[in-house]
N, C-alpha and C. Protein backbone atom coordinates (compact mmCIF):
# COMPACT_ATOMS: atom_id res chain seq x y z
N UNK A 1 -10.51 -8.41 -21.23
CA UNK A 1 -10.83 -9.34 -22.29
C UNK A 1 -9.67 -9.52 -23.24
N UNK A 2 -8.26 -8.70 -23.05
CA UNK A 2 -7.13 -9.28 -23.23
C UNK A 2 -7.19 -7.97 -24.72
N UNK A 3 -5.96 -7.95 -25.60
CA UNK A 3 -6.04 -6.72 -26.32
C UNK A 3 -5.74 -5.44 -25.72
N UNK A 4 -6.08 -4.24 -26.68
CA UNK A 4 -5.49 -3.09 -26.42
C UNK A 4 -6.71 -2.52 -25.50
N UNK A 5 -7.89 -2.80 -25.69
CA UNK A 5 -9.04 -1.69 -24.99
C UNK A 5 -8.99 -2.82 -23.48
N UNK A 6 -9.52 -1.78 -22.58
CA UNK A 6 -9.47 -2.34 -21.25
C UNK A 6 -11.34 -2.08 -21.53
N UNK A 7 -11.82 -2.93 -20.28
CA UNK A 7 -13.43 -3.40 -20.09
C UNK A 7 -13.51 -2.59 -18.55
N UNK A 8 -14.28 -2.03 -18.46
CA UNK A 8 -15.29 -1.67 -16.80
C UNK A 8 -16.46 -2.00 -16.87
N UNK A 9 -16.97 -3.07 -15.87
CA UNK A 9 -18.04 -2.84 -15.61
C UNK A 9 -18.10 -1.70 -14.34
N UNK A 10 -19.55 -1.12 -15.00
CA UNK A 10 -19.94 0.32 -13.97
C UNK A 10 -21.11 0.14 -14.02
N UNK A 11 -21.48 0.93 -13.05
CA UNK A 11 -23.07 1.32 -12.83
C UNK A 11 -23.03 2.53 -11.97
N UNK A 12 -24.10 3.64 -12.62
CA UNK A 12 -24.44 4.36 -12.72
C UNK A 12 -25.36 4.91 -11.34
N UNK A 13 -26.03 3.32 -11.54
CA UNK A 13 -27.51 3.49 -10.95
C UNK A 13 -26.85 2.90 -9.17
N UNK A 14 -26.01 1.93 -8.83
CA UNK A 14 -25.40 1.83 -7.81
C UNK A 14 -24.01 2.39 -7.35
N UNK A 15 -23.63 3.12 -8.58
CA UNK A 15 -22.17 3.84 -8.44
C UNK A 15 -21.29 3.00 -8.25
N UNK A 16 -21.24 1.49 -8.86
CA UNK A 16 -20.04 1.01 -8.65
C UNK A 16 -19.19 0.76 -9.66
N UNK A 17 -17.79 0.53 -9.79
CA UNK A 17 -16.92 0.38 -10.36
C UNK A 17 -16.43 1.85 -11.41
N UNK A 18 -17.04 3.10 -10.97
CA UNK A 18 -16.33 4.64 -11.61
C UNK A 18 -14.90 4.49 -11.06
N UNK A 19 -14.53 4.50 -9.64
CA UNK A 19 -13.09 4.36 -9.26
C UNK A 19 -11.75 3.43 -10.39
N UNK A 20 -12.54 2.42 -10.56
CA UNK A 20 -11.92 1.70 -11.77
C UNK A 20 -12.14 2.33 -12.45
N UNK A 21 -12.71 3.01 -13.45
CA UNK A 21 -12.74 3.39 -14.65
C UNK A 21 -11.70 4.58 -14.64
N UNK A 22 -12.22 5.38 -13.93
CA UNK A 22 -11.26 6.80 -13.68
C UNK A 22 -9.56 6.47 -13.37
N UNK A 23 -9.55 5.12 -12.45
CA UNK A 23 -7.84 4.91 -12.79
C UNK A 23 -7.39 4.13 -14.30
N UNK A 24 -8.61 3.48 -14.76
CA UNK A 24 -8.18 2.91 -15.92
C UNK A 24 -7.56 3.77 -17.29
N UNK A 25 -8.47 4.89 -17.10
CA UNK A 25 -8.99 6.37 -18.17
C UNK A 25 -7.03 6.55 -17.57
N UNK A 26 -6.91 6.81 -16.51
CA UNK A 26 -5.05 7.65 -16.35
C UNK A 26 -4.53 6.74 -16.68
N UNK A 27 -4.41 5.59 -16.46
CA UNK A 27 -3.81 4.18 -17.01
C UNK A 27 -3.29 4.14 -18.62
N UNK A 28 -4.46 4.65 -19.41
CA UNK A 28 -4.14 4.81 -20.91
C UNK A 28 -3.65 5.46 -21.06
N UNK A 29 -4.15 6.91 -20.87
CA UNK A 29 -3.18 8.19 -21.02
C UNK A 29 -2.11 8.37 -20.78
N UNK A 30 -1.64 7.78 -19.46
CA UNK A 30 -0.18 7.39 -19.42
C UNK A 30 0.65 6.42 -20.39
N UNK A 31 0.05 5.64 -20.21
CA UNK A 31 0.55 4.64 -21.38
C UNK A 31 0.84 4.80 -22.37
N UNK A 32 -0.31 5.68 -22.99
CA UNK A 32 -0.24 6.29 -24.63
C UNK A 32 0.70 7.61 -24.83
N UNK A 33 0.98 8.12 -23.71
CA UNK A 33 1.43 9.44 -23.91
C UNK A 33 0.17 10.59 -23.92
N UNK A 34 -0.33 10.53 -23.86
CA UNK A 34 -1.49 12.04 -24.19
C UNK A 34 -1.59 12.76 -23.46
N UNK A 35 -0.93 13.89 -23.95
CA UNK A 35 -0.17 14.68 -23.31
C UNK A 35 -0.86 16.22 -24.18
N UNK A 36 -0.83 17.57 -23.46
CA UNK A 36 -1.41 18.73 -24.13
C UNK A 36 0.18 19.55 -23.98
N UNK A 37 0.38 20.27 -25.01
CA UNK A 37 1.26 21.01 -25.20
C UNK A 37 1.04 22.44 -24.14
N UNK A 38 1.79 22.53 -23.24
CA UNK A 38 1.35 23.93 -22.17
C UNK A 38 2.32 25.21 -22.67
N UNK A 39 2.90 25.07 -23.81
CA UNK A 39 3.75 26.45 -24.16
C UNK A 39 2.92 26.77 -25.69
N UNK A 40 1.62 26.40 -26.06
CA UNK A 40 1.22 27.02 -26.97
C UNK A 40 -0.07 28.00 -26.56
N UNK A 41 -0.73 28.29 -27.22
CA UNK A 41 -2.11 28.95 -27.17
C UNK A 41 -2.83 28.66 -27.00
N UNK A 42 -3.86 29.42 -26.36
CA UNK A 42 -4.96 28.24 -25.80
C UNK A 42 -5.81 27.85 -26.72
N UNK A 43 -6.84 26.57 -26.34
CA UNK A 43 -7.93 26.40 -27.55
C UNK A 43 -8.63 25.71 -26.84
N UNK A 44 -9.87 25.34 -26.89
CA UNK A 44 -10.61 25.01 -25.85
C UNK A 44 -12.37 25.21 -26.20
N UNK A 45 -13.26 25.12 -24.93
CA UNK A 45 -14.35 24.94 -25.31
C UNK A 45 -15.25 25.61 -24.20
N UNK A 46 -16.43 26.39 -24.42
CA UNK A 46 -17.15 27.09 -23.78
C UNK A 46 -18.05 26.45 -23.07
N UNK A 47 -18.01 25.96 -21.30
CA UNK A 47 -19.00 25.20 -20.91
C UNK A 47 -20.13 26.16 -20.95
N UNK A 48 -20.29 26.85 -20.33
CA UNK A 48 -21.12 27.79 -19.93
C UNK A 48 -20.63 29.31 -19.90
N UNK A 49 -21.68 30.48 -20.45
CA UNK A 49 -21.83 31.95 -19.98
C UNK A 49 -22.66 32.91 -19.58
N UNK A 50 -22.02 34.08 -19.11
CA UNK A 50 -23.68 35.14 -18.73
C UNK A 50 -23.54 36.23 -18.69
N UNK A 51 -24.39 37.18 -18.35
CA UNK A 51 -24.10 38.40 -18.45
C UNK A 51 -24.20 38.80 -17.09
N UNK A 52 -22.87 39.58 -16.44
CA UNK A 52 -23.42 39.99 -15.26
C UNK A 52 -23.02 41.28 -14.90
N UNK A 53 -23.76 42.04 -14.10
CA UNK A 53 -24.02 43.51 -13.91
C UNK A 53 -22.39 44.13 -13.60
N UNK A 54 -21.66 43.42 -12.57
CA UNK A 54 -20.41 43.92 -12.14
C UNK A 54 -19.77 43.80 -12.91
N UNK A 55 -19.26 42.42 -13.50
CA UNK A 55 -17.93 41.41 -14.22
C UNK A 55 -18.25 42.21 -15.85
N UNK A 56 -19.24 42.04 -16.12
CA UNK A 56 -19.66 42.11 -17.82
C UNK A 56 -19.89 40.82 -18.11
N UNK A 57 -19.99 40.22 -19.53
CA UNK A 57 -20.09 39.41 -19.82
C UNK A 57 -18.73 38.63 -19.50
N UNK A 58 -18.83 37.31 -19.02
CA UNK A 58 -18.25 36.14 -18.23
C UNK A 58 -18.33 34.71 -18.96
N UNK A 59 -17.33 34.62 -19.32
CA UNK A 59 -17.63 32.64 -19.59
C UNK A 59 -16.91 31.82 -18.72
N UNK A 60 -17.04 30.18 -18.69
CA UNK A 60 -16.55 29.40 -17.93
C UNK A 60 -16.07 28.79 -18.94
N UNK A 61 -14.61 28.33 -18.90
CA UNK A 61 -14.17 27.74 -20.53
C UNK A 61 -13.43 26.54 -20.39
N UNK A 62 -13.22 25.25 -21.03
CA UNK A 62 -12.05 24.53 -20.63
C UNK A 62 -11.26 24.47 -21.72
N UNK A 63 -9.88 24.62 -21.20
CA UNK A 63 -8.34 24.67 -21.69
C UNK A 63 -8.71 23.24 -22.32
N UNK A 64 -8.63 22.92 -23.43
CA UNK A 64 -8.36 21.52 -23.90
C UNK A 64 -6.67 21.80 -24.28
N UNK A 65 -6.06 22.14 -24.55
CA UNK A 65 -4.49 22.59 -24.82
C UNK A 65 -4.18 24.20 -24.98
N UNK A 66 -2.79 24.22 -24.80
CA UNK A 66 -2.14 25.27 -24.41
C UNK A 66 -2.36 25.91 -22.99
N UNK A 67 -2.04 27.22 -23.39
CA UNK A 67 -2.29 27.90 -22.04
C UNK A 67 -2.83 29.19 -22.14
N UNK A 68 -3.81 29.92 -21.25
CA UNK A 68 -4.17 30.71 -21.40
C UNK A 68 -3.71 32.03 -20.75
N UNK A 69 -3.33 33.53 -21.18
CA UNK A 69 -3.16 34.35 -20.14
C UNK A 69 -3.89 35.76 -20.28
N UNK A 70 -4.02 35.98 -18.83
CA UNK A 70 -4.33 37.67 -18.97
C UNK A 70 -3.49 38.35 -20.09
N UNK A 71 -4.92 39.37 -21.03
CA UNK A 71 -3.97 39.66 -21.93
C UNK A 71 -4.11 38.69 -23.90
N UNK A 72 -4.97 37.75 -23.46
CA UNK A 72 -4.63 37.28 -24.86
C UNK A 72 -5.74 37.60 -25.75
N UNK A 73 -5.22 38.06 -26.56
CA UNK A 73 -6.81 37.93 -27.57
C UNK A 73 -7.09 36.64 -28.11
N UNK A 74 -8.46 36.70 -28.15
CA UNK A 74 -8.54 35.04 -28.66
C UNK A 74 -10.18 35.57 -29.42
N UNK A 75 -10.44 34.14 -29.99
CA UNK A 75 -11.83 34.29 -30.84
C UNK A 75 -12.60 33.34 -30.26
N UNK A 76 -13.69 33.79 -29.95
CA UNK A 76 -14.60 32.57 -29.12
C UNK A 76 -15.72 32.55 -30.12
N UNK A 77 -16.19 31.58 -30.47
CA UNK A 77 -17.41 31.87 -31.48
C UNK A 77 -16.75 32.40 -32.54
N UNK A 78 -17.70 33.72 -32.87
CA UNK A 78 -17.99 34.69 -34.08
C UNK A 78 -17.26 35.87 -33.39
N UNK A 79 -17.32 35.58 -32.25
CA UNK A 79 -16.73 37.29 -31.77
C UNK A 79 -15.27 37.41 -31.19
N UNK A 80 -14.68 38.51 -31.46
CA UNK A 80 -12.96 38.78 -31.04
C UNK A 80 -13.34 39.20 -29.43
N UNK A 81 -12.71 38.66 -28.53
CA UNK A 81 -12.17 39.16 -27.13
C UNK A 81 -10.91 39.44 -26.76
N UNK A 82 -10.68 40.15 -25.69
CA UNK A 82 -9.06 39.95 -25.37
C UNK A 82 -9.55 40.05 -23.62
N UNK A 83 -9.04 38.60 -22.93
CA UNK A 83 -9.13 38.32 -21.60
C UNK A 83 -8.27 39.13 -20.58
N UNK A 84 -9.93 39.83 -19.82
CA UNK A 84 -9.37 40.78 -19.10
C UNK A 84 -8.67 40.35 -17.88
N UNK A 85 -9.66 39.17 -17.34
CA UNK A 85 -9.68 38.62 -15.96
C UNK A 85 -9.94 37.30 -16.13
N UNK A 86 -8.96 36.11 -15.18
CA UNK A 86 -9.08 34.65 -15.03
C UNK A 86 -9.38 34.52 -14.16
N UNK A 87 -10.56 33.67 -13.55
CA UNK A 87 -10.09 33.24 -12.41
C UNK A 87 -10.72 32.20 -12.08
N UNK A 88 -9.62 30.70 -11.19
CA UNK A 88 -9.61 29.52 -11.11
C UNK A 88 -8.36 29.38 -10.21
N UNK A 89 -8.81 28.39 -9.53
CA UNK A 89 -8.00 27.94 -8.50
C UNK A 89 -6.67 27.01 -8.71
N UNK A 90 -7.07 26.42 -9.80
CA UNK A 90 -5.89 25.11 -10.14
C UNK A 90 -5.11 25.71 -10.85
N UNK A 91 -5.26 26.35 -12.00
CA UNK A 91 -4.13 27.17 -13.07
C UNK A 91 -4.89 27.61 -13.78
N UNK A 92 -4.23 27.76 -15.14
CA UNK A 92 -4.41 28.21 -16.46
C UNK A 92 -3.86 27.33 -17.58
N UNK A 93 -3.83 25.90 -17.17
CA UNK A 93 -3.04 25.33 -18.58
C UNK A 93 -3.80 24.04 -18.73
N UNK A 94 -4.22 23.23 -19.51
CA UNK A 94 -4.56 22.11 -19.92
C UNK A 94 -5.08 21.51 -18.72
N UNK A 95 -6.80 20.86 -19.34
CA UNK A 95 -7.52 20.08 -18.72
C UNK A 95 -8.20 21.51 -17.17
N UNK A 96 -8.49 22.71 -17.46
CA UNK A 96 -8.42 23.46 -16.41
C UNK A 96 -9.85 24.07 -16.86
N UNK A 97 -10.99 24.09 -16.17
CA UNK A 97 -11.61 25.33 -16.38
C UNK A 97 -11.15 26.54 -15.89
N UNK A 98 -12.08 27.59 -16.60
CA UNK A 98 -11.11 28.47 -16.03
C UNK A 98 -12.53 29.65 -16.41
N UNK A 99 -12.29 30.96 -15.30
CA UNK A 99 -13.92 31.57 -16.13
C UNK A 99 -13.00 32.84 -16.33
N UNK A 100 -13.43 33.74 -17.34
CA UNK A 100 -12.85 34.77 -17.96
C UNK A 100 -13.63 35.83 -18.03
N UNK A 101 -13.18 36.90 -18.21
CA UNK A 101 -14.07 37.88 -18.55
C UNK A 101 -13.20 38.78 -19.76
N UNK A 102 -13.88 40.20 -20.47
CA UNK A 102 -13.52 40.83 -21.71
C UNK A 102 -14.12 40.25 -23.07
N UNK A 103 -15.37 39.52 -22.66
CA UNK A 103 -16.11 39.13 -23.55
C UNK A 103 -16.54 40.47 -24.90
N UNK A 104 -16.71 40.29 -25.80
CA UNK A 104 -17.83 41.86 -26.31
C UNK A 104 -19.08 40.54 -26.49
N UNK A 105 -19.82 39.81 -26.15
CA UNK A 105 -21.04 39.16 -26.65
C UNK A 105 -20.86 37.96 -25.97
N UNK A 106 -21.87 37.35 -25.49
CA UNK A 106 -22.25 36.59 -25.12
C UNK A 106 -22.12 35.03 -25.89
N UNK A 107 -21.01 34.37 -25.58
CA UNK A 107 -21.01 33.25 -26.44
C UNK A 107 -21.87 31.53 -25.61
N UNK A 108 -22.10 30.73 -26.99
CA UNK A 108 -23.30 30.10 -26.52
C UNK A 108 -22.19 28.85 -25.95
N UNK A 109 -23.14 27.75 -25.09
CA UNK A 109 -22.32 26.66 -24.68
C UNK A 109 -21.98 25.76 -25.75
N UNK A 110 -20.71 25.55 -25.82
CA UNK A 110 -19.89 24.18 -26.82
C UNK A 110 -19.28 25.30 -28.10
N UNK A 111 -19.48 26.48 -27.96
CA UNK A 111 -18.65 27.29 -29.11
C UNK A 111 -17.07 26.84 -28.67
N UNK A 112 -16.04 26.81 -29.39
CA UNK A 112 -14.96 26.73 -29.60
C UNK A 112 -14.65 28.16 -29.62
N UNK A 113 -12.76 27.93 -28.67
CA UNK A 113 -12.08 29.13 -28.53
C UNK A 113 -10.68 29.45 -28.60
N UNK A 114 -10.15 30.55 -29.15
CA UNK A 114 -8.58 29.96 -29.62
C UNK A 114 -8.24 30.98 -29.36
N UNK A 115 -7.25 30.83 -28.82
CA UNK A 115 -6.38 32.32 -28.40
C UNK A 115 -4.86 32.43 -29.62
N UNK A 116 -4.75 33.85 -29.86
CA UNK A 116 -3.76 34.25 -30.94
C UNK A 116 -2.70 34.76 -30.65
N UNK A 117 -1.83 35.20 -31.23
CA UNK A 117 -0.52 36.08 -30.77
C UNK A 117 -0.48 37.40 -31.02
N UNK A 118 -1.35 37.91 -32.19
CA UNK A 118 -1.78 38.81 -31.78
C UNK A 118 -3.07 39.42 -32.27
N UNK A 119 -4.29 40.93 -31.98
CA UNK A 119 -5.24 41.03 -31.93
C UNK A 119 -5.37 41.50 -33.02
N UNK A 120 -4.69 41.98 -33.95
CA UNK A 120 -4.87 41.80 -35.46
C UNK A 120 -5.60 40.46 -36.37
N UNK A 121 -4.71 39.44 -35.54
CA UNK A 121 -5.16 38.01 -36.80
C UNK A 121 -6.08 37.50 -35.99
N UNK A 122 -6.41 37.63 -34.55
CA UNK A 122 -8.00 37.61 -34.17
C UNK A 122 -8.50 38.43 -34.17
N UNK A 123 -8.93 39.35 -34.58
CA UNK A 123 -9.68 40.22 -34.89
C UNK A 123 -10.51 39.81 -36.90
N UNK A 124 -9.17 39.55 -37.61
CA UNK A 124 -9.52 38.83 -38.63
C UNK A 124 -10.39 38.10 -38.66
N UNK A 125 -10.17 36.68 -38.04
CA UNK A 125 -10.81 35.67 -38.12
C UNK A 125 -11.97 35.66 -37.79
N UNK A 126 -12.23 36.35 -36.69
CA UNK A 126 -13.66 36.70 -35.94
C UNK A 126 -14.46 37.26 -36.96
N UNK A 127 -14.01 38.53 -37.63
CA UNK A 127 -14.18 39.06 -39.01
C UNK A 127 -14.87 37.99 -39.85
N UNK A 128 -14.51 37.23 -39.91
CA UNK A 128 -14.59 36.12 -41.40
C UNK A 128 -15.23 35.05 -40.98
N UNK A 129 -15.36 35.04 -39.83
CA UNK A 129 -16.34 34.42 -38.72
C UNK A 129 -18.10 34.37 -38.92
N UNK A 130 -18.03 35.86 -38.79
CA UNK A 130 -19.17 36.30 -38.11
C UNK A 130 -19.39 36.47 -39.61
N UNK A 131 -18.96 36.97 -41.33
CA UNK A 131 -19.54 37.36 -42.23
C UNK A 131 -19.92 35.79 -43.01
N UNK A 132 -19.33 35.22 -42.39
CA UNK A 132 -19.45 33.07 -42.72
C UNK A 132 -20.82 33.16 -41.92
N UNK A 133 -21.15 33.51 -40.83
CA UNK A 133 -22.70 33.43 -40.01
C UNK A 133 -24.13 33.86 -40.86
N UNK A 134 -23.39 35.46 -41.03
CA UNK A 134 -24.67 36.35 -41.84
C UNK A 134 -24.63 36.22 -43.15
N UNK A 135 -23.74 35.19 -44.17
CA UNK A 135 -24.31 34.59 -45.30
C UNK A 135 -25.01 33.30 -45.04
N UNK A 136 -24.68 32.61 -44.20
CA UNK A 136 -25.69 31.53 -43.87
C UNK A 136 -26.96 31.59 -43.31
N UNK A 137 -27.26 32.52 -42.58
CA UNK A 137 -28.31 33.06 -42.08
C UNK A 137 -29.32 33.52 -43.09
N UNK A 138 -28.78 34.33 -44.04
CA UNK A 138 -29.45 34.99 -45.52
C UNK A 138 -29.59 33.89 -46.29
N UNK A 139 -29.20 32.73 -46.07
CA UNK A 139 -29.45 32.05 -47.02
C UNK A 139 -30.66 31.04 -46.31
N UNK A 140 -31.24 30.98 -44.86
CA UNK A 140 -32.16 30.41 -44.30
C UNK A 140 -33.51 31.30 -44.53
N UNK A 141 -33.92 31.34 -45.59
CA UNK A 141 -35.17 32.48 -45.61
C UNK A 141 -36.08 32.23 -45.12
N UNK A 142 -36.86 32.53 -44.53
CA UNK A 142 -38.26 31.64 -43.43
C UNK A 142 -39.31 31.78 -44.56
N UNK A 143 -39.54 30.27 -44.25
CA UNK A 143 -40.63 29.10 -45.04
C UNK A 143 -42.03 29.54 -44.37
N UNK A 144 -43.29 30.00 -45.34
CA UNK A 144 -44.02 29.75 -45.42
C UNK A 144 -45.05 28.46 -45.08
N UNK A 145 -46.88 28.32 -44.48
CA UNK A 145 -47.03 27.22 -44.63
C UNK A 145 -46.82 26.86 -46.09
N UNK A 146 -47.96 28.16 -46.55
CA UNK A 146 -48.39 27.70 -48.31
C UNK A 146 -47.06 27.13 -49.37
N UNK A 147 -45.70 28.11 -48.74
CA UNK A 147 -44.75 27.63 -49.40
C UNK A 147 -43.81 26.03 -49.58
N UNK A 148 -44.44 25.51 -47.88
CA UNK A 148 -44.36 23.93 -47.38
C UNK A 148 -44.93 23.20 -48.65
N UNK A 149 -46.36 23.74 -48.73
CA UNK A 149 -47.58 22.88 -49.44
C UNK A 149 -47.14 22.59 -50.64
N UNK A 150 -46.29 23.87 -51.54
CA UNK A 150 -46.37 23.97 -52.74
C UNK A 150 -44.94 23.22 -52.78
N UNK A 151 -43.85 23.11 -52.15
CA UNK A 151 -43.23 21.97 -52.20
C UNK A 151 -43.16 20.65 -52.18
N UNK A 152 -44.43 20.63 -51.30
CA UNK A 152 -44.47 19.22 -51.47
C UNK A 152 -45.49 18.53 -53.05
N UNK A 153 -46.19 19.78 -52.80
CA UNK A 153 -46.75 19.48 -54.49
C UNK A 153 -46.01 19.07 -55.70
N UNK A 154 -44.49 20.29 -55.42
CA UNK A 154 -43.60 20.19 -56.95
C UNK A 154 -43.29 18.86 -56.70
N UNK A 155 -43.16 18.08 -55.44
CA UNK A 155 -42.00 16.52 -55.34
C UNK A 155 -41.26 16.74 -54.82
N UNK A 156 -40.86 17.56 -53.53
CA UNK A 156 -40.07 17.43 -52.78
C UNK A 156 -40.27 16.87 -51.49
N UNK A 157 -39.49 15.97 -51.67
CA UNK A 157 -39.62 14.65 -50.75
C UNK A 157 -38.83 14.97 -49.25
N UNK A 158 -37.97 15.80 -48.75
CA UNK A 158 -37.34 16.09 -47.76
C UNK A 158 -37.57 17.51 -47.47
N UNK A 159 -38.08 17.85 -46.46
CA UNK A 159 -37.71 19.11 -45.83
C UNK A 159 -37.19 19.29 -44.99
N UNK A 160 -36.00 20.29 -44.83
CA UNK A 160 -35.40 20.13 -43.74
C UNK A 160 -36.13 21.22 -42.44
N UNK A 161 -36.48 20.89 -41.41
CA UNK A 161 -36.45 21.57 -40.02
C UNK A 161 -35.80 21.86 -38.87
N UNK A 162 -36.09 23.09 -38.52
CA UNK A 162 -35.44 23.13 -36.85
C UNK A 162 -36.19 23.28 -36.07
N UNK A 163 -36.66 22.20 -35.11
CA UNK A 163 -37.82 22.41 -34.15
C UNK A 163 -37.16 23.07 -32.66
N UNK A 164 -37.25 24.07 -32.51
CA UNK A 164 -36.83 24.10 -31.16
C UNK A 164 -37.93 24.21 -30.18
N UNK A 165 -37.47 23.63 -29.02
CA UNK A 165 -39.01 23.42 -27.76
C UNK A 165 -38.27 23.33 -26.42
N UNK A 166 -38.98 23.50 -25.62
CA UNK A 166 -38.54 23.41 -24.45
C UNK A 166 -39.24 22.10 -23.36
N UNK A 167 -38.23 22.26 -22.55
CA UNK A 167 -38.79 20.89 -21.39
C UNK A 167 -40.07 20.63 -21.68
């Protein structure tokens, strides 16, 4: 349609025109330059983790930039790790999953993860992390019905909730 953004039609439901899109998507990136720096630290994002009897706790992570190595301490979440074990077929650097192990806790999917230089200043952060969690937590005091009622009595017009439910 002429301009800087390019148009795909796709469908989902007949699978056509992804091939276009996916060369269009390298098309920009090339174009634009976007590019991940592979001589810094890693940082990245937690698809998935678990706990397992042999490995220990295990995540599956993707490199959004830098690089990752056996050996690094990094902060995933709230909690300090230092990666015992990688392993992935393509590498260790940008755009890579990659699954790890040397977890101490189980981190949830979409936590953010950054690897340091050294296990002192992650160890910190994780620190200041996790005490940023358990003042926010103390400050969620669990609501009463009667205490609902009597809010809405004084005039409070918003309450906030977290409904969690399943399928």
């Amino acid at each position: 349609w002429g301009g800087d953004i390019i148009v795909n039609e796709i469908s989902a439901k007949n699978g056509t025109g992804v091939d276009e899109l996916l060369e269009n998507i390298l098309l920009v990136a090339e174009m634009q330059e976007y590019k991940a720096n592979p001589d810094r630290y890693a940082t990245g994002t937690v698809i998935e983790s678990k706990k397992d009897d042999k490995a220990g706790i295990c995540a599956t992570v993707l490199i959004q930039n830098g690089t990752l190595r056996i050996g690094d301490p990094m902060v995933i979440g709230n909690a300090y790790a230092k990666v015992r074990t990688i392993k992935n077929d393509l590498g260790k650097g940008p755009a890579s999953p990659v699954e790890i192990t040397g977890l101490t806790e189980v981190p949830d999917a979409g936590d953010k993860f950054m690897a340091f230089e050294s296990e002192k200043e992650a160890k910190k952060i994780a620190t200041e992390r996790t005490e940023r969690a358990k003042e926010a937590s103390s400050n969620l005091a669990g609501v009463s019905l009667e205490d609902l009622f009597d809010r809405i009595k004084e005039g409070q017009k918003e309450i906030k909730v977290v409904l969690k439910a399943d399928v």
